[in-house]
PDB file of N, CA and C in Angstrom:
ATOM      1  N   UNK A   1     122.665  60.918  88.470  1.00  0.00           N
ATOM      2  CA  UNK A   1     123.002  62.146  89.166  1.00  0.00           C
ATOM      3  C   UNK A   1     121.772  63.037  89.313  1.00  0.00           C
ATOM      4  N   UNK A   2     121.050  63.411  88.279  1.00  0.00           N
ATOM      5  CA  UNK A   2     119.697  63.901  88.522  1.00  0.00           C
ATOM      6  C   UNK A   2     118.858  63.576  89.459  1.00  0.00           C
ATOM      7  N   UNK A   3     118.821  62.386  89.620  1.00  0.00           N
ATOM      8  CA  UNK A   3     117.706  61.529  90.264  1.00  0.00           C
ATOM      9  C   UNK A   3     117.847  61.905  91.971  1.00  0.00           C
ATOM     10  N   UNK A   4     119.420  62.003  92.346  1.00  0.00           N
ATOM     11  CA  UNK A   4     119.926  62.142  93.798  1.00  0.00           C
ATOM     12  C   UNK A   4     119.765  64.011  93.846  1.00  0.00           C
ATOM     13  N   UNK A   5     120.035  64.525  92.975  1.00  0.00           N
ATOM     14  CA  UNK A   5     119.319  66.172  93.091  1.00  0.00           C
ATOM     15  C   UNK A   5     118.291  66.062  93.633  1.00  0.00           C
ATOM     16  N   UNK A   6     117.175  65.396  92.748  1.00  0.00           N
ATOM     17  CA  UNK A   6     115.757  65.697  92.420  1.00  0.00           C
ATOM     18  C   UNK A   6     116.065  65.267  94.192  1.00  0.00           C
ATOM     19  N   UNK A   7     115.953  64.407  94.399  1.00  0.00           N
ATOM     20  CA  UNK A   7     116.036  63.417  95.954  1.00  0.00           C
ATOM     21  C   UNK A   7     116.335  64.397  96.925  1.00  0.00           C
ATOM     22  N   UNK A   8     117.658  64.948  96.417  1.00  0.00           N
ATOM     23  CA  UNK A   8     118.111  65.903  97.454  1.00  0.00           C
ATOM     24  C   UNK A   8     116.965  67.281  98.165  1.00  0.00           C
ATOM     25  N   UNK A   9     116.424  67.676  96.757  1.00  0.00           N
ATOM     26  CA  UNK A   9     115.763  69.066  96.766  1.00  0.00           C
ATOM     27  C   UNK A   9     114.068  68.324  97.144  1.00  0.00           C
ATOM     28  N   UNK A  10     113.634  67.691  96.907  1.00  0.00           N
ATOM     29  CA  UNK A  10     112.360  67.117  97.804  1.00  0.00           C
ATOM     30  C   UNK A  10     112.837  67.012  99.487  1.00  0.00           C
ATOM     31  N   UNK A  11     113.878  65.990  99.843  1.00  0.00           N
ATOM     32  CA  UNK A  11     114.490  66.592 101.280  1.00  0.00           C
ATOM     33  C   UNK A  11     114.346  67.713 101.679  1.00  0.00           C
ATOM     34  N   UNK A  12     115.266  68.326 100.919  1.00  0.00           N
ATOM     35  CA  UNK A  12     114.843  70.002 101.584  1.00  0.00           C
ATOM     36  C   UNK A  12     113.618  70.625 101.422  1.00  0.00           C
ATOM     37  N   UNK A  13     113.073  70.459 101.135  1.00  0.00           N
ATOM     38  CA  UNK A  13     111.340  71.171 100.783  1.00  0.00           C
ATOM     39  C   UNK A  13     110.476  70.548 101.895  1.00  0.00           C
ATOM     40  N   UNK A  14     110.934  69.076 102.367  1.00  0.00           N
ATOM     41  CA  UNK A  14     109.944  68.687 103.316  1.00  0.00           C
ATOM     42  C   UNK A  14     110.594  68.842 104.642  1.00  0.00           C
ATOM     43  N   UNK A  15     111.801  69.529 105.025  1.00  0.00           N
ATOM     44  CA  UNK A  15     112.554  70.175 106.097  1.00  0.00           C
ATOM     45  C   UNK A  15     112.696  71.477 106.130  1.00  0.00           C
ATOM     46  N   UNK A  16     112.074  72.309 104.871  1.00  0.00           N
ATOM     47  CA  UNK A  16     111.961  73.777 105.307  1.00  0.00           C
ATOM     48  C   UNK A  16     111.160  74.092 106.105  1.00  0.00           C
ATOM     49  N   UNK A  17     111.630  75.198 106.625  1.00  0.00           N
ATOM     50  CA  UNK A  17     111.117  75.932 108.265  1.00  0.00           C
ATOM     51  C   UNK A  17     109.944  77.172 107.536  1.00  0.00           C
ATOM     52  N   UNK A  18     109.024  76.866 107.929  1.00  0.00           N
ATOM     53  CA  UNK A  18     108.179  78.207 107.339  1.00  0.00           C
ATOM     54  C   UNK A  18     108.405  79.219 108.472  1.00  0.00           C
ATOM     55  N   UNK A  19     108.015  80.416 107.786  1.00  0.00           N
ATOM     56  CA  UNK A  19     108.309  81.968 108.842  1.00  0.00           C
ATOM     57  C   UNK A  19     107.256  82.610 109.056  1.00  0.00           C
ATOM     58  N   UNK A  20     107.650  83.581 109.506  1.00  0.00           N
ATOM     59  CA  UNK A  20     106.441  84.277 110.167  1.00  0.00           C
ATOM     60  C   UNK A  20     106.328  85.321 109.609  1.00  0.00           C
ATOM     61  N   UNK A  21     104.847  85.777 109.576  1.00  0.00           N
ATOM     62  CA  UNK A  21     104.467  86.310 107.358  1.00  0.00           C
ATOM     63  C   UNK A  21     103.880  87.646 108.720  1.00  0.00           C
ATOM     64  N   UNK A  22     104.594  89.173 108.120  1.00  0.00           N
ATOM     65  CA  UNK A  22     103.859  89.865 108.705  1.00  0.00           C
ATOM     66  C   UNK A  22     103.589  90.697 107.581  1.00  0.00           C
ATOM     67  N   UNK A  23     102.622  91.522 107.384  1.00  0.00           N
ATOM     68  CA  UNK A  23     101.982  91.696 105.934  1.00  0.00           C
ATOM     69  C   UNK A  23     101.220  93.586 106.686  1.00  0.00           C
ATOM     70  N   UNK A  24     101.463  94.678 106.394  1.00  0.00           N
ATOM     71  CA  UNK A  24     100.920  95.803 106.774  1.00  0.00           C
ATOM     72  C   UNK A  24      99.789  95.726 105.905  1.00  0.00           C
ATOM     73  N   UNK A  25      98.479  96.142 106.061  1.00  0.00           N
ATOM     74  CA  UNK A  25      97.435  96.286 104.962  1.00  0.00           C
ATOM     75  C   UNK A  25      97.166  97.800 105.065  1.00  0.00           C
ATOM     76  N   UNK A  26      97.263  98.212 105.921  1.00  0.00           N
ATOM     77  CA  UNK A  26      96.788  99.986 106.124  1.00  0.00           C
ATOM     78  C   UNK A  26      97.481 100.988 107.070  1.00  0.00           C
ATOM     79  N   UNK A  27      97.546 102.217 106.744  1.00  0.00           N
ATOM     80  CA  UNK A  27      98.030 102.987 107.881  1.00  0.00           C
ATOM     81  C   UNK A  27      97.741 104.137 107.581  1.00  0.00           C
ATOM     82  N   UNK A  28      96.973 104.941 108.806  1.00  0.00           N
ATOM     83  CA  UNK A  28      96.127 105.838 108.735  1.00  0.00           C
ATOM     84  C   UNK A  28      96.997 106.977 110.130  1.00  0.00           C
ATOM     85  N   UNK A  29      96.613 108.247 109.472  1.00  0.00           N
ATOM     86  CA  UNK A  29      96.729 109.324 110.902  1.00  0.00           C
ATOM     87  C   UNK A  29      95.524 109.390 111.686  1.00  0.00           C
ATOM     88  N   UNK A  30      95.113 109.575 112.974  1.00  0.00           N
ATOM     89  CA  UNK A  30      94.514 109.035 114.047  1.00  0.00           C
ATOM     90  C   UNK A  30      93.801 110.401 113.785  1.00  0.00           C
ATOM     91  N   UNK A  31      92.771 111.148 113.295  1.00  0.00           N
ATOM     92  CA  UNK A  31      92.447 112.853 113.452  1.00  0.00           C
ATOM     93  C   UNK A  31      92.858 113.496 114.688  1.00  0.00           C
ATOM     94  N   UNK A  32      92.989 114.526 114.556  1.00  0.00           N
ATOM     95  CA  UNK A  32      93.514 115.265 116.174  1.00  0.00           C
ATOM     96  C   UNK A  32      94.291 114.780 116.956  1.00  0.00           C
ATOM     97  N   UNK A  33      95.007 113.801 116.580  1.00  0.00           N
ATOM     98  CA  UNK A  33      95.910 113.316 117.779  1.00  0.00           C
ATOM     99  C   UNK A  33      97.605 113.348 117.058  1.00  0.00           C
ATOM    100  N   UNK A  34      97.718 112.596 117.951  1.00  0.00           N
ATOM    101  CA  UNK A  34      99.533 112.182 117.314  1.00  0.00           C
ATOM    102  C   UNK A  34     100.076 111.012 117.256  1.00  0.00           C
ATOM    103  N   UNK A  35      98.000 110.339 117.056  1.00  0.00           N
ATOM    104  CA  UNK A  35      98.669 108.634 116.708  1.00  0.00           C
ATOM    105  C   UNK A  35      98.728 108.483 115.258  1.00  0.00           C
ATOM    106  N   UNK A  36      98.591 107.091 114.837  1.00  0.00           N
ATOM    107  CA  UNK A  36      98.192 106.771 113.996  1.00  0.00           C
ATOM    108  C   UNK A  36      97.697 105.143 114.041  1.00  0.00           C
ATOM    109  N   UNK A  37      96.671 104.366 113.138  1.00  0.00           N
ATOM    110  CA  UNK A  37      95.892 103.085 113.389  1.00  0.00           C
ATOM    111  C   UNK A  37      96.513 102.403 112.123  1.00  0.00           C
ATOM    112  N   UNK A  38      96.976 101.185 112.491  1.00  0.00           N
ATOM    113  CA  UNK A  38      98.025 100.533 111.377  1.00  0.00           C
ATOM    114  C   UNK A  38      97.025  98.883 111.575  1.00  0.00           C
ATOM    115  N   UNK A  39      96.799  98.539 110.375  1.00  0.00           N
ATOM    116  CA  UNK A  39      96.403  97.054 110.040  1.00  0.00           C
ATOM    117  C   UNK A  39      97.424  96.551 109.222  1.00  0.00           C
ATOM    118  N   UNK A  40      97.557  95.278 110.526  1.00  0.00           N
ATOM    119  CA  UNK A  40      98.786  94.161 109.783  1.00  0.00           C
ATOM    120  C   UNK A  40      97.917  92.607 110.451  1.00  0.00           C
ATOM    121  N   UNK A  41      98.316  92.129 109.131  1.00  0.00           N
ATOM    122  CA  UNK A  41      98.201  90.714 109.038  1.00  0.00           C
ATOM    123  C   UNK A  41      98.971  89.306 109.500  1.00  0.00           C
ATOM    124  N   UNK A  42      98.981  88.705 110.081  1.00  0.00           N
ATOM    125  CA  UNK A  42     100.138  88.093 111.004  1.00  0.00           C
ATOM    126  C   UNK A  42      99.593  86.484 110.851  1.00  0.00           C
ATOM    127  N   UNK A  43     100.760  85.607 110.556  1.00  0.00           N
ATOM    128  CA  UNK A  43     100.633  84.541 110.539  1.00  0.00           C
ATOM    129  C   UNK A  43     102.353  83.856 111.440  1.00  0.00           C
ATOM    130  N   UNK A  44     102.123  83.095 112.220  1.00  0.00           N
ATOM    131  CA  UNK A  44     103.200  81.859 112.927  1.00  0.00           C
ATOM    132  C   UNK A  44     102.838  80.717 113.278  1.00  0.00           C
ATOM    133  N   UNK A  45     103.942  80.086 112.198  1.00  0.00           N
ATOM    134  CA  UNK A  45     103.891  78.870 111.997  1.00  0.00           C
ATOM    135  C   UNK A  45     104.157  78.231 113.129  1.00  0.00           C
ATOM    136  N   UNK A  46     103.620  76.621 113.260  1.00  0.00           N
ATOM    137  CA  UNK A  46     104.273  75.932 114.488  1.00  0.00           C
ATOM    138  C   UNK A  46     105.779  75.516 114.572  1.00  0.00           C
ATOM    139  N   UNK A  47     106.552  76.380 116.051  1.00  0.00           N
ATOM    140  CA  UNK A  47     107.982  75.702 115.722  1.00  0.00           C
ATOM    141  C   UNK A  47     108.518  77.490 116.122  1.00  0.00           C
ATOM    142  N   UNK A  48     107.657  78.459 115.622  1.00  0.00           N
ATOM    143  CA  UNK A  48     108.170  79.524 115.439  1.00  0.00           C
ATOM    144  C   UNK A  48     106.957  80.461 116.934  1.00  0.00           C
ATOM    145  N   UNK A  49     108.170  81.136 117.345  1.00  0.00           N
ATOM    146  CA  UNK A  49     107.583  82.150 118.759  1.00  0.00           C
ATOM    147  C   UNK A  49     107.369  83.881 118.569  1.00  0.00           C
ATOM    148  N   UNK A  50     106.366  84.133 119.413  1.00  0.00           N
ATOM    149  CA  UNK A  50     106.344  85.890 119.283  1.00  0.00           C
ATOM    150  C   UNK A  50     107.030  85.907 120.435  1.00  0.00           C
ATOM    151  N   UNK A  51     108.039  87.060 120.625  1.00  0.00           N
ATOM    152  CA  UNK A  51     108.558  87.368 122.078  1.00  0.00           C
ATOM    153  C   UNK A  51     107.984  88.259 122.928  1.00  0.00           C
ATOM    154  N   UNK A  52     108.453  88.263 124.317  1.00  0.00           N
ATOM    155  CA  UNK A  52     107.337  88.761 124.929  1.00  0.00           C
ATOM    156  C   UNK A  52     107.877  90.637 124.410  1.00  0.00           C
ATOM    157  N   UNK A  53     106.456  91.261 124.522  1.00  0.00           N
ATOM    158  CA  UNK A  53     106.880  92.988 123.950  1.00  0.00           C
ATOM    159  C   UNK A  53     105.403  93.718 124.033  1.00  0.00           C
ATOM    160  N   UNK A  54     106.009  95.008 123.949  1.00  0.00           N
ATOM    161  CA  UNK A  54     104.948  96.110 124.391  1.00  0.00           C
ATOM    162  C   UNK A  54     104.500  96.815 123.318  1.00  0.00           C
ATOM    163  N   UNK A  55     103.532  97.989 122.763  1.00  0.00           N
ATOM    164  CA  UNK A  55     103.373  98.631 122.162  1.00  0.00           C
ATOM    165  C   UNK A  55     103.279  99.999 122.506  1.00  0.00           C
ATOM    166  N   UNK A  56     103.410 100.971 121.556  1.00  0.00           N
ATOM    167  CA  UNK A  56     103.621 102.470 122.147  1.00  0.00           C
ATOM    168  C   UNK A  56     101.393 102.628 121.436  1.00  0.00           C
ATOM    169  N   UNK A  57     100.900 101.909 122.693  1.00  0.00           N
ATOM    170  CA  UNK A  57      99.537 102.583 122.304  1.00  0.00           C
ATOM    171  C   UNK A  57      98.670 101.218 122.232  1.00  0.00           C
ATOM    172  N   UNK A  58      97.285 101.155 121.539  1.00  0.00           N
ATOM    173  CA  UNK A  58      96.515  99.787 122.127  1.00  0.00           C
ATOM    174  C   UNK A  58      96.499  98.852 121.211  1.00  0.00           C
ATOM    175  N   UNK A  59      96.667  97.234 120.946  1.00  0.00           N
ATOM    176  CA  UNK A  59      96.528  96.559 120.104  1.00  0.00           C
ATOM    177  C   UNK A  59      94.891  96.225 120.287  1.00  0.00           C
ATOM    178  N   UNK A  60      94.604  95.768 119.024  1.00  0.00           N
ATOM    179  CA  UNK A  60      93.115  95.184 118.991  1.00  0.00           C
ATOM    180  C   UNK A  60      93.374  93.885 117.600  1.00  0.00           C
ATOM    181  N   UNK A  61      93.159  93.115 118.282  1.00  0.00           N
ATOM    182  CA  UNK A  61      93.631  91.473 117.868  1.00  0.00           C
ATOM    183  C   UNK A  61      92.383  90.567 117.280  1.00  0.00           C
ATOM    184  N   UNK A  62      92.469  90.183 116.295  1.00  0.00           N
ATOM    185  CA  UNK A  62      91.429  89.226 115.870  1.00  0.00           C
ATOM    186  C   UNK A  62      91.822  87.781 115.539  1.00  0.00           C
ATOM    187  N   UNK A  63      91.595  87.012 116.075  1.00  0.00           N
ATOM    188  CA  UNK A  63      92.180  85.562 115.447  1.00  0.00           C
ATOM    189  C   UNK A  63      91.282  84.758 114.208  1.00  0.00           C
ATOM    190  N   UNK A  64      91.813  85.002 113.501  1.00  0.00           N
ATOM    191  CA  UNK A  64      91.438  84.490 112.161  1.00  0.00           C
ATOM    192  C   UNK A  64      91.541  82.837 112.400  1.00  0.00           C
ATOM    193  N   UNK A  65      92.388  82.260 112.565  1.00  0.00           N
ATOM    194  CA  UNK A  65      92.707  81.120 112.960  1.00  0.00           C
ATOM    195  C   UNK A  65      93.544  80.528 113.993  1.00  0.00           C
ATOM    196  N   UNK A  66      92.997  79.907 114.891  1.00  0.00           N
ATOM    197  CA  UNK A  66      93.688  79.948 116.571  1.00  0.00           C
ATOM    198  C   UNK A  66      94.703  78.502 116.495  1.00  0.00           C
ATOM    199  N   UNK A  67      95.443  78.408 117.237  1.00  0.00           N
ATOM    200  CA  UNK A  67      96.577  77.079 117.336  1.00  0.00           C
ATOM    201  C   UNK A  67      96.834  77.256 118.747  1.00  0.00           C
ATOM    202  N   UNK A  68      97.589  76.300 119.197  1.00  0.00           N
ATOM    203  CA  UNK A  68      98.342  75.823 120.645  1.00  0.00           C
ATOM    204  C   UNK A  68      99.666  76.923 120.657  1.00  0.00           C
ATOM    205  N   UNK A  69      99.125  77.566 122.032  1.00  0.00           N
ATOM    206  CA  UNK A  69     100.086  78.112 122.557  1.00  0.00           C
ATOM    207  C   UNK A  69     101.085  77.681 123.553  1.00  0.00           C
ATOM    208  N   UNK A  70     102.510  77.284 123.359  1.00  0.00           N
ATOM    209  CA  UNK A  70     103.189  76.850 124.690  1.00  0.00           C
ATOM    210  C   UNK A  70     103.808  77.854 125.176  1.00  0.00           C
ATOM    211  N   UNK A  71     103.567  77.711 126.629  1.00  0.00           N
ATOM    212  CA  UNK A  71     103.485  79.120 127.464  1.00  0.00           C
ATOM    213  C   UNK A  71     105.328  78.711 128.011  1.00  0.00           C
ATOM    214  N   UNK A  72     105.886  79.992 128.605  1.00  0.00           N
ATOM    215  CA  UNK A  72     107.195  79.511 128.845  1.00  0.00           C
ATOM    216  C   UNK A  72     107.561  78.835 130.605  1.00  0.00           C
ATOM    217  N   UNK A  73     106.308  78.881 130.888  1.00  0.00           N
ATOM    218  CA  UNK A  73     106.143  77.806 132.200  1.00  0.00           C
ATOM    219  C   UNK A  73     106.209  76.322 131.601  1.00  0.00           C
ATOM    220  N   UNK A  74     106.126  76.109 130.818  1.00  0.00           N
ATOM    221  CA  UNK A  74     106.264  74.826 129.848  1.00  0.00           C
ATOM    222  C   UNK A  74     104.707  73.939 129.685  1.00  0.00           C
ATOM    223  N   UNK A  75     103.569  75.497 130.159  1.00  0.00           N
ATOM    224  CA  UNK A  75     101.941  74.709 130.300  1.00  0.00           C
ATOM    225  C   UNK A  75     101.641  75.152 128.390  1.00  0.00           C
ATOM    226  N   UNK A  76     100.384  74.786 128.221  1.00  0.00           N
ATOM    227  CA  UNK A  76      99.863  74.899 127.020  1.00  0.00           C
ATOM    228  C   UNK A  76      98.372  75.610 126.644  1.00  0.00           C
ATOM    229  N   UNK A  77      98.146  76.465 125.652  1.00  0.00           N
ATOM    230  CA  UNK A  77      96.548  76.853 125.925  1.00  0.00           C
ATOM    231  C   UNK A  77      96.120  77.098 125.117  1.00  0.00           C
ATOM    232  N   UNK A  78      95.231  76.729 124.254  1.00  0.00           N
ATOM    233  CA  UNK A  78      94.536  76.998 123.369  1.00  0.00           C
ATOM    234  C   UNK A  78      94.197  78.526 122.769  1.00  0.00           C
ATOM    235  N   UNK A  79      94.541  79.326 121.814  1.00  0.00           N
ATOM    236  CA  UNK A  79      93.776  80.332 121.635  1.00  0.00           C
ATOM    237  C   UNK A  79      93.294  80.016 120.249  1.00  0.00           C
ATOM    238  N   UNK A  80      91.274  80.174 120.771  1.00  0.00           N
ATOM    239  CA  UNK A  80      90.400  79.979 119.743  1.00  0.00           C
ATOM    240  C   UNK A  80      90.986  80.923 118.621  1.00  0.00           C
ATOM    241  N   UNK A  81      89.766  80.086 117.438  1.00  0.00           N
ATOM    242  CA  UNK A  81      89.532  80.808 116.309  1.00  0.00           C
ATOM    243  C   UNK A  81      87.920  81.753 116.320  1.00  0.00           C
ATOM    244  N   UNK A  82      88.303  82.992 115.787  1.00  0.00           N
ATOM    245  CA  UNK A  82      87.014  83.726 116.715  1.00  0.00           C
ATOM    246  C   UNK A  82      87.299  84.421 117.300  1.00  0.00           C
ATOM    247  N   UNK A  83      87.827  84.255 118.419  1.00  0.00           N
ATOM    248  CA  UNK A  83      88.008  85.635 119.576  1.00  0.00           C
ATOM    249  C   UNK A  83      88.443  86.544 119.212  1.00  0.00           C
ATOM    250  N   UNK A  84      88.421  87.810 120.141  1.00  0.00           N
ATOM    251  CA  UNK A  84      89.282  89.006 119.974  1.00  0.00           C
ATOM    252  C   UNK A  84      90.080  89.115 121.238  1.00  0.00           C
ATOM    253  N   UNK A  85      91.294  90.164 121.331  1.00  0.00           N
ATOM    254  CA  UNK A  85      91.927  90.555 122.727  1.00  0.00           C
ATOM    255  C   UNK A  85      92.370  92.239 122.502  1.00  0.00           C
ATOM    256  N   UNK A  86      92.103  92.526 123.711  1.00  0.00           N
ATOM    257  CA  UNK A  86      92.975  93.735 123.392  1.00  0.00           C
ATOM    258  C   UNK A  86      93.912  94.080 124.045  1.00  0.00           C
ATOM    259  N   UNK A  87      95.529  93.951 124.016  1.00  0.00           N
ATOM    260  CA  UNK A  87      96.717  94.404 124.693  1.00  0.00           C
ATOM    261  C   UNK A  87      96.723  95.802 124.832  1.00  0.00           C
ATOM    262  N   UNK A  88      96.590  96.144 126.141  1.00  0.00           N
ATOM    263  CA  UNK A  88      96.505  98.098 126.638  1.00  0.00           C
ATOM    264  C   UNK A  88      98.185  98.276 126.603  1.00  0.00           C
ATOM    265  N   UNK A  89      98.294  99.685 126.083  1.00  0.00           N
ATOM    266  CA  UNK A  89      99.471 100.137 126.156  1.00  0.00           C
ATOM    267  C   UNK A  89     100.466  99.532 126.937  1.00  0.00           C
ATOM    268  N   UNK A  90     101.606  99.814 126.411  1.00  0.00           N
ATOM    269  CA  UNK A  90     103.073  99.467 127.699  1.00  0.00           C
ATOM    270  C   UNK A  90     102.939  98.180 128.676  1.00  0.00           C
ATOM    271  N   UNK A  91     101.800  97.183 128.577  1.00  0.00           N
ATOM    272  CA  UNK A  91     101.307  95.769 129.183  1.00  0.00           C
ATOM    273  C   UNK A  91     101.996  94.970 128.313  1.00  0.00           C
ATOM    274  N   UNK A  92     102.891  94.532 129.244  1.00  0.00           N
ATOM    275  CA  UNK A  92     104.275  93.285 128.090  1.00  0.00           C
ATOM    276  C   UNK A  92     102.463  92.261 127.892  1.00  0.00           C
ATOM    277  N   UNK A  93     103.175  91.563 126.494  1.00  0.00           N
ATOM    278  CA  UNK A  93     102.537  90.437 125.611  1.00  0.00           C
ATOM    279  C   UNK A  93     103.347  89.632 125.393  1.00  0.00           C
ATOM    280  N   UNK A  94     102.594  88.061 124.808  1.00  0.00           N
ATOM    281  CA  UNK A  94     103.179  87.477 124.260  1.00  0.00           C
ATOM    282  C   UNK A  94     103.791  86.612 124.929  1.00  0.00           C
ATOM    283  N   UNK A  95     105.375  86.309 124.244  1.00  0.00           N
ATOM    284  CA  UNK A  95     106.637  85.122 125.071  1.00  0.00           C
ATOM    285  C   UNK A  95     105.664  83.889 124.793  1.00  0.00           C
ATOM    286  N   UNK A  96     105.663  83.667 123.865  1.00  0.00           N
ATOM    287  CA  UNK A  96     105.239  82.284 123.981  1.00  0.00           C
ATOM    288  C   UNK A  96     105.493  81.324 122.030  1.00  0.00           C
ATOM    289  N   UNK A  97     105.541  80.123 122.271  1.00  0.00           N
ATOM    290  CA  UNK A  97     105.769  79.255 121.166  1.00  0.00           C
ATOM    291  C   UNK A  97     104.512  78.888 120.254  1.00  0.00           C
ATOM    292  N   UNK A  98     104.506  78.692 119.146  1.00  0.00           N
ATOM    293  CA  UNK A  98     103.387  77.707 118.337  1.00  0.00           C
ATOM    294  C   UNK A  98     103.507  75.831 118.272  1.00  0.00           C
ATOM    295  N   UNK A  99     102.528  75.698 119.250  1.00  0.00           N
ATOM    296  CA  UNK A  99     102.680  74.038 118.988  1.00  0.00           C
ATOM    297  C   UNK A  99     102.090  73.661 118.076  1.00  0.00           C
ATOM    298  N   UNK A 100     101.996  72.476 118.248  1.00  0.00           N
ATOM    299  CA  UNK A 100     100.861  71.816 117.258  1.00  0.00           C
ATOM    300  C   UNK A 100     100.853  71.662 115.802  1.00  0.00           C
ATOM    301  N   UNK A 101     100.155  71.511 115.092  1.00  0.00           N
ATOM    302  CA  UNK A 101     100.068  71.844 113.683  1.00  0.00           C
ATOM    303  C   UNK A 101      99.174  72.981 112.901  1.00  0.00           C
ATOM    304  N   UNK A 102      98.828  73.487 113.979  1.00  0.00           N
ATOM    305  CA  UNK A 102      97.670  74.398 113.319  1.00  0.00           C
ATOM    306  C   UNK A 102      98.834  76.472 113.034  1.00  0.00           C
ATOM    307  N   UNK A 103      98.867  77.047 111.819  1.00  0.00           N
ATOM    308  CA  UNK A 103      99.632  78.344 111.810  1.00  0.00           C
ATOM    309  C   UNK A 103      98.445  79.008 112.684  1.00  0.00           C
ATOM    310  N   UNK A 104      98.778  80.178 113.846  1.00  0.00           N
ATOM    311  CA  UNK A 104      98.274  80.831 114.043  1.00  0.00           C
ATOM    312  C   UNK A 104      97.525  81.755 113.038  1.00  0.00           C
ATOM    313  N   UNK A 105      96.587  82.706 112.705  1.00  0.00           N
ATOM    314  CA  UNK A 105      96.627  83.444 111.717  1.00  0.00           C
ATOM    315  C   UNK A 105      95.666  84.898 112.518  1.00  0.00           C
ATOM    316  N   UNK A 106      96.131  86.069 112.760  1.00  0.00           N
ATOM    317  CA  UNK A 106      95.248  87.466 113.156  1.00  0.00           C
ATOM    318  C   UNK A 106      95.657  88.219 112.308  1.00  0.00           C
ATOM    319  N   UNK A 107      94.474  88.812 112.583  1.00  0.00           N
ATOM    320  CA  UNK A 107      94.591  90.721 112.088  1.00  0.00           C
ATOM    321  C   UNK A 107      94.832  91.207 113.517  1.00  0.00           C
ATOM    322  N   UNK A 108      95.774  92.514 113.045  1.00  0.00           N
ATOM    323  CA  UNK A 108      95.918  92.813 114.345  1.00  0.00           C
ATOM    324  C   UNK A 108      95.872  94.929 113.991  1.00  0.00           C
ATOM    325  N   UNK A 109      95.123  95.175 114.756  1.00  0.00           N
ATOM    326  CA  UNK A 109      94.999  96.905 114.696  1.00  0.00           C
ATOM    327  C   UNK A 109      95.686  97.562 115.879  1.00  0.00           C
ATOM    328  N   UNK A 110      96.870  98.467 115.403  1.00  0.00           N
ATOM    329  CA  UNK A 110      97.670  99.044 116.408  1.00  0.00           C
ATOM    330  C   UNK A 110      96.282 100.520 116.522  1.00  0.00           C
ATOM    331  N   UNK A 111      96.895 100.953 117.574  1.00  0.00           N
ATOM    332  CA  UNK A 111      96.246 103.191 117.490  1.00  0.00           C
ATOM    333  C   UNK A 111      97.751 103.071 118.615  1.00  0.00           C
ATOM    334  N   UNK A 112      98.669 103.772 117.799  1.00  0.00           N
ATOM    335  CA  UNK A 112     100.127 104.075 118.524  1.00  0.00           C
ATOM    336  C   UNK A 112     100.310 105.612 118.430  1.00  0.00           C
ATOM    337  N   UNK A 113     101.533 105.674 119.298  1.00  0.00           N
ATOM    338  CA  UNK A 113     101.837 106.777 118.916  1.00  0.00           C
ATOM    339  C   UNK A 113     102.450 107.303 117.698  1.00  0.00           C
ATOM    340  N   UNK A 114     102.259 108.255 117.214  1.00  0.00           N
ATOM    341  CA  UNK A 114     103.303 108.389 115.777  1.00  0.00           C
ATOM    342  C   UNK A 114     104.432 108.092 115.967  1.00  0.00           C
ATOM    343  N   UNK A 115     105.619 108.017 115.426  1.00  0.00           N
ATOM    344  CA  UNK A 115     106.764 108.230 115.204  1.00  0.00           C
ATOM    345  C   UNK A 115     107.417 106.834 115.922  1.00  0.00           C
ATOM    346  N   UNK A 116     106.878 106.579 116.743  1.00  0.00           N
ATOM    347  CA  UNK A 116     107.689 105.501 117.821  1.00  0.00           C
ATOM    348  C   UNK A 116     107.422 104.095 117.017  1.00  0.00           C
ATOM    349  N   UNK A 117     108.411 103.168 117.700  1.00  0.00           N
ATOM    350  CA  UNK A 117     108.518 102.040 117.006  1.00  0.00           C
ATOM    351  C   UNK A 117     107.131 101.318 117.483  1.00  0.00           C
ATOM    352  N   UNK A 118     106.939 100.532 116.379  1.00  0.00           N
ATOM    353  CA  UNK A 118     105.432  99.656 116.846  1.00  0.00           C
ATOM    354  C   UNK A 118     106.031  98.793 117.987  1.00  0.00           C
ATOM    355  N   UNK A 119     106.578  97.734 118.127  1.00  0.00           N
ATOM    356  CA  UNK A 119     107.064  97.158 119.247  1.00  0.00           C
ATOM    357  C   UNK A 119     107.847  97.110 119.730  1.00  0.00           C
ATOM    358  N   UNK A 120     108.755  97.257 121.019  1.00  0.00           N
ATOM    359  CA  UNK A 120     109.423  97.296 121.691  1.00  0.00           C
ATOM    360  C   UNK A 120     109.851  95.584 122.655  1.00  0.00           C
ATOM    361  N   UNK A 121     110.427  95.017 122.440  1.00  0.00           N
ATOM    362  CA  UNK A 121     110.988  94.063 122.931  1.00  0.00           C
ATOM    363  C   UNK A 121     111.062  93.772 124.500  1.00  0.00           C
ATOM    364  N   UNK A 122     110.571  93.089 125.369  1.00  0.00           N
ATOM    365  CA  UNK A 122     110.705  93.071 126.914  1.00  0.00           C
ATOM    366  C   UNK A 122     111.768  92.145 127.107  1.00  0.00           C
ATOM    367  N   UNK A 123     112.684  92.548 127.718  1.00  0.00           N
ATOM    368  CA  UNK A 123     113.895  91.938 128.179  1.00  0.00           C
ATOM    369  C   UNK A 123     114.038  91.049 129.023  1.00  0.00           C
TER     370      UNK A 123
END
């Protein structure tokens, strides 16, 4: 009976779904304004999607480690390890899948507005 546990629970360990690790490291008030600049850490696994969405203010993106993007035209594209991007305000992002085997991994720096939600969902 042990033996078909043990059996059982290795099954499940090599069929768990990993998630998508979002991790805040900082958050600061913007001087003189009515933003504020938030560092979060972001990892998605392959299997797992960002949806497409906006921010109230500018992202500034670093890819720590880049993977296969499948786009929802059903094409595919590489985003290096290395680069940077920057998503300008209220400009939908994103909508797209992790292929491959490689986890995506960025830092990502909001400057938003205060109070408002960091992302907003595009419908």
């Amino acid at each position: 009976m042990l033996r078909i546990v043990a059996l059982t629970l290795l099954a499940s360990a090599a069929t768990a779904h990993a998630e998508i690790v979002r991790k805040e490291l900082k958050r600061a008030d913007v001087a003189g304004t009515d933003m504020e600049a938030i560092e979060v850490y972001l990892e998605v696994p392959p299997g797992e999607s960002l949806p497409r969405h906006t921010h109230h203010g500018e992202e500034i993106v670093y890819v720590i480690q880049g993977a296969t993007l499948l786009l929802p035209d059903g094409s595919q594209r590489e985003l290096p390890t290395g680069i940077g991007v920057i998503n300008q305000r209220g400009v939908p992002h994103a909508g797209f899948k992790i292929g491959g085997d490689k986890t995506l991994k960025l830092i990502n720096v909001f400057v938003v507005d205060k109070g408002k939600p960091l992302t907003e969902i595009v419908k």
